[in-house]
Protein backbone atom coordinates (compact mmCIF):
# COMPACT_ATOMS: atom_id res chain seq x y z
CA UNK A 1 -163.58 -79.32 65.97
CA UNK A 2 -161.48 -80.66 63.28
CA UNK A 3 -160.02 -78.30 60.62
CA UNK A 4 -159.82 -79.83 57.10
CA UNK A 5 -158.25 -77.60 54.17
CA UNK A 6 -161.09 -76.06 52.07
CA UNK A 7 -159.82 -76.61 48.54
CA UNK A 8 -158.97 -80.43 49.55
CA UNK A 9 -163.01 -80.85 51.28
CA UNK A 10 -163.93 -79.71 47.72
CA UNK A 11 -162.41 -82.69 45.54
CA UNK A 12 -163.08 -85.54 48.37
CA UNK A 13 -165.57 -88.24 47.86
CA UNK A 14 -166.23 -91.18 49.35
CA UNK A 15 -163.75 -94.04 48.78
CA UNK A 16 -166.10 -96.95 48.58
CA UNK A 17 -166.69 -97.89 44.50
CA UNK A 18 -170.13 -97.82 45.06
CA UNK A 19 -170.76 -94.68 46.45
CA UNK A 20 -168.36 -91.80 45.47
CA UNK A 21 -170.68 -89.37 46.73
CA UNK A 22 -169.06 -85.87 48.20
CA UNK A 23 -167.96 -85.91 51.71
CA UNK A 24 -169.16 -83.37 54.02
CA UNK A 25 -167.32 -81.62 56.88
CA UNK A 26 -169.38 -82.65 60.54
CA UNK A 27 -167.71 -81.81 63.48
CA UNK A 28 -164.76 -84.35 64.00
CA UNK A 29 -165.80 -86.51 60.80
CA UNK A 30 -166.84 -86.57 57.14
CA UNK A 31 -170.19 -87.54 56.59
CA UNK A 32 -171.00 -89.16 52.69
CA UNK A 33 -173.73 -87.42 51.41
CA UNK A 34 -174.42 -90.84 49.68
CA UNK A 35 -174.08 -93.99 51.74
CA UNK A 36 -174.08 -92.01 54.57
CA UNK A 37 -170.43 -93.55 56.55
CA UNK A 38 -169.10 -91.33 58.86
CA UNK A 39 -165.02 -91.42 58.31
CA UNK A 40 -163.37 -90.18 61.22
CA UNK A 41 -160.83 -87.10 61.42
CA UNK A 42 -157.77 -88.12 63.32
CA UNK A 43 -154.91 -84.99 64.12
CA UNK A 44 -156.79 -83.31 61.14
CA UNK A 45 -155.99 -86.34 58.64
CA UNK A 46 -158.95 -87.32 57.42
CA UNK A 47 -159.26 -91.35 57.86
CA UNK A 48 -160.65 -92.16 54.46
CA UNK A 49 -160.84 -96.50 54.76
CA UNK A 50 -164.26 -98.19 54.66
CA UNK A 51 -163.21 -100.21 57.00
CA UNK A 52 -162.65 -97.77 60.17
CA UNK A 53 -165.96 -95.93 58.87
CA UNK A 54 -169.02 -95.85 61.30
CA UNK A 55 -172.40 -96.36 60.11
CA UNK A 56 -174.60 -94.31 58.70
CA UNK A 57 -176.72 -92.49 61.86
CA UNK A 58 -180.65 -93.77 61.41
CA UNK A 59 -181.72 -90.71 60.43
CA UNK A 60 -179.31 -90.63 57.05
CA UNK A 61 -180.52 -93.77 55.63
């Protein structure tokens, strides 16, 4: 499981200008609470680019 510095999970949000919704913390990704993209976690660097996001899971949209 990834580790991501508390006091940084608490000011990200989701980079696309649509969305900025909070990220949250899921095992080896952050999950938008908005659009749903799932932004992988690579050597505990969050990899915040639209681009490299997966799509939201069924169930999230």
């Amino acid at each position: 499981m990834s580790s991501i510095n508390a006091e940084l999970l608490k000011i990200l949000v989701c980079p696309v200008p649509e969305c900025r919704a909070k990220l949250e913390l899921r095992d080896d990704h952050l999950v938008c609470n908005g659009c749903g993209r799932r932004y992988p976690i690579k050597d505990n660097v969050p990899v915040l680019i639209p681009e490299e996001a997966e799509a939201p899971e069924k169930s999230e949209t």
